[in-house]
Every structure is written in structure tokens, then in C-alpha cells.
Protein backbone atom coordinates (compact mmCIF):
# COMPACT_ATOMS: atom_id res chain seq x y z
CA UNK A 1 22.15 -19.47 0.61
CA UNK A 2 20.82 -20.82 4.00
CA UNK A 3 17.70 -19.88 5.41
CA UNK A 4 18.99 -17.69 8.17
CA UNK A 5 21.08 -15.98 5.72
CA UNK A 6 18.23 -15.64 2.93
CA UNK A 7 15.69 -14.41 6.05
CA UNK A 8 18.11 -11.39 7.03
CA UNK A 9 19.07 -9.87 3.57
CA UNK A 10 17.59 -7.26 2.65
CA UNK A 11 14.88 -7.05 -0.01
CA UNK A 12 15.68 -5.60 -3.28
CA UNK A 13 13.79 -4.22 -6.35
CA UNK A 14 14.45 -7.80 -8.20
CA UNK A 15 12.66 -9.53 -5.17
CA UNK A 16 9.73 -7.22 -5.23
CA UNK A 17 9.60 -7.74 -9.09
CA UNK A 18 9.53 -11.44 -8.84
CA UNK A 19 7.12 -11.32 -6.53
CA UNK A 20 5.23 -9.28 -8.50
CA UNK A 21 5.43 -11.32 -11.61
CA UNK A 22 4.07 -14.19 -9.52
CA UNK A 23 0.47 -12.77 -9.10
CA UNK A 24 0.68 -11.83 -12.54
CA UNK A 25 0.93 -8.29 -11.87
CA UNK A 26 2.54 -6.03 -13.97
CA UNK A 27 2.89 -2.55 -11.97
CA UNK A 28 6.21 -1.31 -10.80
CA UNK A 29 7.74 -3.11 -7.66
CA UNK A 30 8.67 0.66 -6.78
CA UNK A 31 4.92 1.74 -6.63
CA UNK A 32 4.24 -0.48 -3.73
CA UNK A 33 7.55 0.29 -1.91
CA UNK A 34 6.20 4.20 -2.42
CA UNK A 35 2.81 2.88 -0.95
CA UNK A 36 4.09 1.13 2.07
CA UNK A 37 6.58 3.97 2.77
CA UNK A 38 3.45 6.93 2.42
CA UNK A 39 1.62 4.37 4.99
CA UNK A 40 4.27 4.30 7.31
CA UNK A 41 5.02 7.99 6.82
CA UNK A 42 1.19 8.66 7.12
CA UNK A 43 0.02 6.47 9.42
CA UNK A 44 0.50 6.70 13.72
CA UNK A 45 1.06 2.45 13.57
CA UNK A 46 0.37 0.02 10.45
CA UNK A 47 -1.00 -3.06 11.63
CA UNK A 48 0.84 -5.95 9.85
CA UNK A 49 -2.67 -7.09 8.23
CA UNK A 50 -3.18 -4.41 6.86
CA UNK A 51 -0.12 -3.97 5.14
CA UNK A 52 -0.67 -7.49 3.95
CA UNK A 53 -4.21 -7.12 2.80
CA UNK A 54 -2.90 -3.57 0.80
CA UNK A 55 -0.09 -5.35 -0.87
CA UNK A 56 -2.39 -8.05 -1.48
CA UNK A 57 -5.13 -5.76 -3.37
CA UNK A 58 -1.98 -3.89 -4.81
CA UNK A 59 -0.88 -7.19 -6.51
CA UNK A 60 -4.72 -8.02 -7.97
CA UNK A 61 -4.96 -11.49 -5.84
CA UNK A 62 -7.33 -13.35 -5.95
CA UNK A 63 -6.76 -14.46 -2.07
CA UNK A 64 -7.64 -11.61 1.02
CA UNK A 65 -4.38 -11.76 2.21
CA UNK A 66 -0.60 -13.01 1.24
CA UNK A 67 0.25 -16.65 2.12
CA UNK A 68 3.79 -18.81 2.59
CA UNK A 69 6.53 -17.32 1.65
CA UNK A 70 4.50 -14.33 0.09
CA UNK A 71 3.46 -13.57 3.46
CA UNK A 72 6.89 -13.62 4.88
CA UNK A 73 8.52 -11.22 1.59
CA UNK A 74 5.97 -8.87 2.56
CA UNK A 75 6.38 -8.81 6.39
CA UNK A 76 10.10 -8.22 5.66
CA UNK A 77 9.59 -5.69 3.48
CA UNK A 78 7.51 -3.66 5.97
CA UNK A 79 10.40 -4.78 8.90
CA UNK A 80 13.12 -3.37 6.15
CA UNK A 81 11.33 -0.16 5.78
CA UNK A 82 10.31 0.70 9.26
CA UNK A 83 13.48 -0.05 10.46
CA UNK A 84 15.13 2.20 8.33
CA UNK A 85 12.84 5.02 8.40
CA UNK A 86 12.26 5.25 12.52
CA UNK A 87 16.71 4.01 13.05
CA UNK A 88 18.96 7.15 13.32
CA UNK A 89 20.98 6.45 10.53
CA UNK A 90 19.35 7.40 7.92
CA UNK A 91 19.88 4.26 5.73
CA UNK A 92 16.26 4.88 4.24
CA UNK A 93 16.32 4.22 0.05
CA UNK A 94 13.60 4.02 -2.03
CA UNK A 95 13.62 0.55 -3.69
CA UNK A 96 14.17 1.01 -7.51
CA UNK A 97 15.87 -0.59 -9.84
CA UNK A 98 19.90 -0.47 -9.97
CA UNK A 99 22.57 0.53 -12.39
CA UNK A 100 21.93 -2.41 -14.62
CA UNK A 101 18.57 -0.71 -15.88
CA UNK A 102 18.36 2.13 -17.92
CA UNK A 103 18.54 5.38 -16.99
CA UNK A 104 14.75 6.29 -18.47
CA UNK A 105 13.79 3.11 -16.83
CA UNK A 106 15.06 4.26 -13.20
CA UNK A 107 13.35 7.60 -13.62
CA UNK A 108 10.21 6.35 -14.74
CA UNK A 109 10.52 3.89 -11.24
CA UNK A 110 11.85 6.98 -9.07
CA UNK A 111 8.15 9.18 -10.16
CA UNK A 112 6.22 5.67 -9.75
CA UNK A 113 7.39 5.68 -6.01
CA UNK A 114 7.06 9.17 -5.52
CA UNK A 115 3.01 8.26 -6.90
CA UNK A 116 2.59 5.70 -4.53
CA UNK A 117 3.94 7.84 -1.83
CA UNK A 118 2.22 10.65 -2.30
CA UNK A 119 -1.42 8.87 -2.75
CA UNK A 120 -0.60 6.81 0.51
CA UNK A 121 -0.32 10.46 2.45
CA UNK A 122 -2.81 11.23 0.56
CA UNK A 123 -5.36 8.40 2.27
CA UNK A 124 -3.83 8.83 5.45
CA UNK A 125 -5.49 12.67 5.80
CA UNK A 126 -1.80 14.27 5.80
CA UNK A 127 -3.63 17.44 4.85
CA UNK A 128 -5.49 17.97 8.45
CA UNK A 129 -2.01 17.93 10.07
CA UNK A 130 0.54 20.49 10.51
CA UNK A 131 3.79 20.36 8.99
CA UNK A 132 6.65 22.29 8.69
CA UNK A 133 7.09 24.83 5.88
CA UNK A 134 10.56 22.88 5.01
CA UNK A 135 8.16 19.30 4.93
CA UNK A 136 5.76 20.99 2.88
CA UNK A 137 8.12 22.73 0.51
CA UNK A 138 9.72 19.00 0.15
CA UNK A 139 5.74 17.63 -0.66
CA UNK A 140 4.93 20.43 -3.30
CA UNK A 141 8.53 19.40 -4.93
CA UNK A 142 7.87 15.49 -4.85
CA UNK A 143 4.43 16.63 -6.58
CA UNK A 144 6.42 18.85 -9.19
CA UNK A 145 8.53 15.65 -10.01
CA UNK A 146 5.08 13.61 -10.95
CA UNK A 147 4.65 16.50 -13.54
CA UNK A 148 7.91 16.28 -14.07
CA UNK A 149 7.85 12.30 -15.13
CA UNK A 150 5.63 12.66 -18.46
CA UNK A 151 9.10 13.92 -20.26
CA UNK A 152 11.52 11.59 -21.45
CA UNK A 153 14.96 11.33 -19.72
CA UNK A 154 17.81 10.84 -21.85
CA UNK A 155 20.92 8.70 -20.95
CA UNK A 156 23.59 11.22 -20.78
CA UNK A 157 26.20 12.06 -17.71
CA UNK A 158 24.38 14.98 -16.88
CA UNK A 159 20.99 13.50 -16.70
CA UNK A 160 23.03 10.48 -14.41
CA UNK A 161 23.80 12.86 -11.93
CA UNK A 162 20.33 14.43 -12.04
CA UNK A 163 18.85 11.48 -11.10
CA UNK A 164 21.09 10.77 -8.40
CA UNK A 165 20.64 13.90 -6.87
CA UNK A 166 16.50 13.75 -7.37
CA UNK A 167 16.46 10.35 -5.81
CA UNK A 168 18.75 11.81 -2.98
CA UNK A 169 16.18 14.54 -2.27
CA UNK A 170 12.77 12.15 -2.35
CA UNK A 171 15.10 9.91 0.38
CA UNK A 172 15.41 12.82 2.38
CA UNK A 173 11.77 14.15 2.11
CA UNK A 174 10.40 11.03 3.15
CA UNK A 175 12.60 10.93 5.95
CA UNK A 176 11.94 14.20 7.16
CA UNK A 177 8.00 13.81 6.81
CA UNK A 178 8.66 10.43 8.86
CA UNK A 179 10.25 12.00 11.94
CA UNK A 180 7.76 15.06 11.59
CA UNK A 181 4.82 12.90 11.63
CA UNK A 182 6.52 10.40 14.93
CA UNK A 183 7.93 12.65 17.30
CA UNK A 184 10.44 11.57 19.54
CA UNK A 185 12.10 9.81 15.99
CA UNK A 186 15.94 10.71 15.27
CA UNK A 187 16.24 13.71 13.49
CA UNK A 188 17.13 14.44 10.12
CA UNK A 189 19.55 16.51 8.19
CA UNK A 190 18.07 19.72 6.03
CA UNK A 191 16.91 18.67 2.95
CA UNK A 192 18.70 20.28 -0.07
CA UNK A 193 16.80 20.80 -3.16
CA UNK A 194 18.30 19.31 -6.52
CA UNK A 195 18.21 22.37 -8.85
CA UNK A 196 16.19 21.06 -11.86
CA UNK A 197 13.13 20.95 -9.45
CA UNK A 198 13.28 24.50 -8.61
């Protein structure tokens, strides 16, 4: 793959892990995509140092802030997310891990992400601003599904769709908190509740 190829694909939960793996760090890739989405969600502008000094203390180095290519995976992972959260397509997706892992394994990722996002907001004083009663409803729900994660989910058809339609919703939710929280941001469509989180 050439450079200018490898430069404009988009980063995937394989690339995170890797990543991860080389600081020796062994928390989900997904937790830090949750963190950098809650940031960008929470925050009015996140300065590119700071996202690389978080990531940094995220992934226990040793060093203040990425370096090399480190430093360039993480700038493109903040480019990949920002893009897709403030474009009107609506091509925002959590990063988690695909088809090829488990289903219990892609849950326990999906409520990892959700944790990440939610304690980002969480820093960024989300509770002194207004929101909507639909953005709200969509924050106590995302909360629900942390509760939600201590039970085992088993590998079944059912639970497949489940999961599809849960990660659906937390896509939606953080969109819809994003263009709340930026006005002038595309709009997004009303967020449908998956009915095992009612």
C-alpha cells in the first residue's frame, strides 16, 4: 500500500488495537474512540495537543505526548472523527471490533465506548448546559446500557440483531448531542430507541 493510499484510509478498530499493544496497553481501542468522540461532543474546539497528550495518558506512556507515526495515527483518528461527526452525512460509527469477533466481545467494546463517552461529557461540564429532552432521554439510555453491560450476551440471532440495533442508537445519540452542542452543524434524524433499553 503506498503512502498516500495508507495516509487516507480510514482507521479501524485493528489499527487502534495495534497501536495500543505498542505502549503496552491493554484497555479497549473502543474506550479511547468513546473518549475522543465525548471530547469532541463536549468540547466548543479540541486543540490537537490536547487530544494527543489525552491519548497519550490514555495509553500509560511514558513520553508527554505521541511521536512519529504515533503522532500521525492519532491526528487521523481525531480528522476521521470530526469529520464525520460535524459532515451532513451522518457516516459517524463508533470504532469496535467487526464481525470476525465475538458477539460478547463486540458488546463488551460497544458499553466500553459508551464509558469513555459518557466520562468525556462528563469532564467537559455537559451538565451546566441545556439540552433537549430527546438528547437527554438518549444520555439516561446510553447510561442504562453501562448497567446494562455487567450481563453476559449470548451468541444467538436474536441477540445479533440486538446489538445491531443498540449500536445503531449510541451512533445516533452521539450524533444528535454533537449537532446540539455546535449549532449551525447538519441536522440529524430522530433517534429511535432499540426496545431492550426501554
Amino acid at each position: 500500500m503506498s503512502l498516500e493510499r495508507d495516509q487516507a484510509a480510514s482507521i479501524d478498530f485493528d489499527t487502534l488495537a495495534d497501536l495500543c499493544l505498542r505502549h503496552r496497553c491493554f484497555q479497549s481501542p473502543s474506550l479511547f474512540h468513546g473518549v475522543l468522540a465525548g471530547q469532541l461532543c463536549g468540547q466548543a474546539r479540541l486543540a490537537r495537543d490536547h487530544w494527543l497528550l489525552l491519548l497519550s495518558q490514555l495509553l500509560g506512556s511514558e513520553k508527554a505526548q505521541l511521536e512519529g507515526d504515533d503522532k500521525l495515527l492519532a491526528l487521523r483518528l481525531l480528522d476521521q472523527a470530526l469529520e464525520t461527526l460535524s459532515a451532513g452525512g451522518l457516516d459517524f460509527e463508533p470504532l469496535l471490533p467487526d464481525e470476525l469477533y465475538e458477539l460478547e466481545e463486540r458488546f463488551v467494546a460497544l458499553v466500553q465506548w459508551v464509558q469513555g463517552f459518557l466520562k468525556s461529557l462528563k469532564s467537559a461540564n455537559l451538565a451546566e448546559r441545556e439540552l433537549s429532552a430527546e438528547a437527554q432521554e438518549g444520555l439516561d439510555d446510553l447510561q442504562r446500557l453501562v448497567e446494562l453491560g455487567k450481563e453476559n450476551l449470548q451468541a444467538d440471532e436474536a441477540n445479533e440483531k440486538d446489538l445491531m440495533a443498540i449500536t445503531e442508537f449510541v451512533r445516533m445519540v452521539t450524533m444528535l448531542l454533537y449537532t446540539e452542542l455546535h449549532p449551525g452543524q447538519p441536522q440529524v434524524e430522530k433517534v429511535e430507541k432499540p426496545q431492550n433499553l426501554h
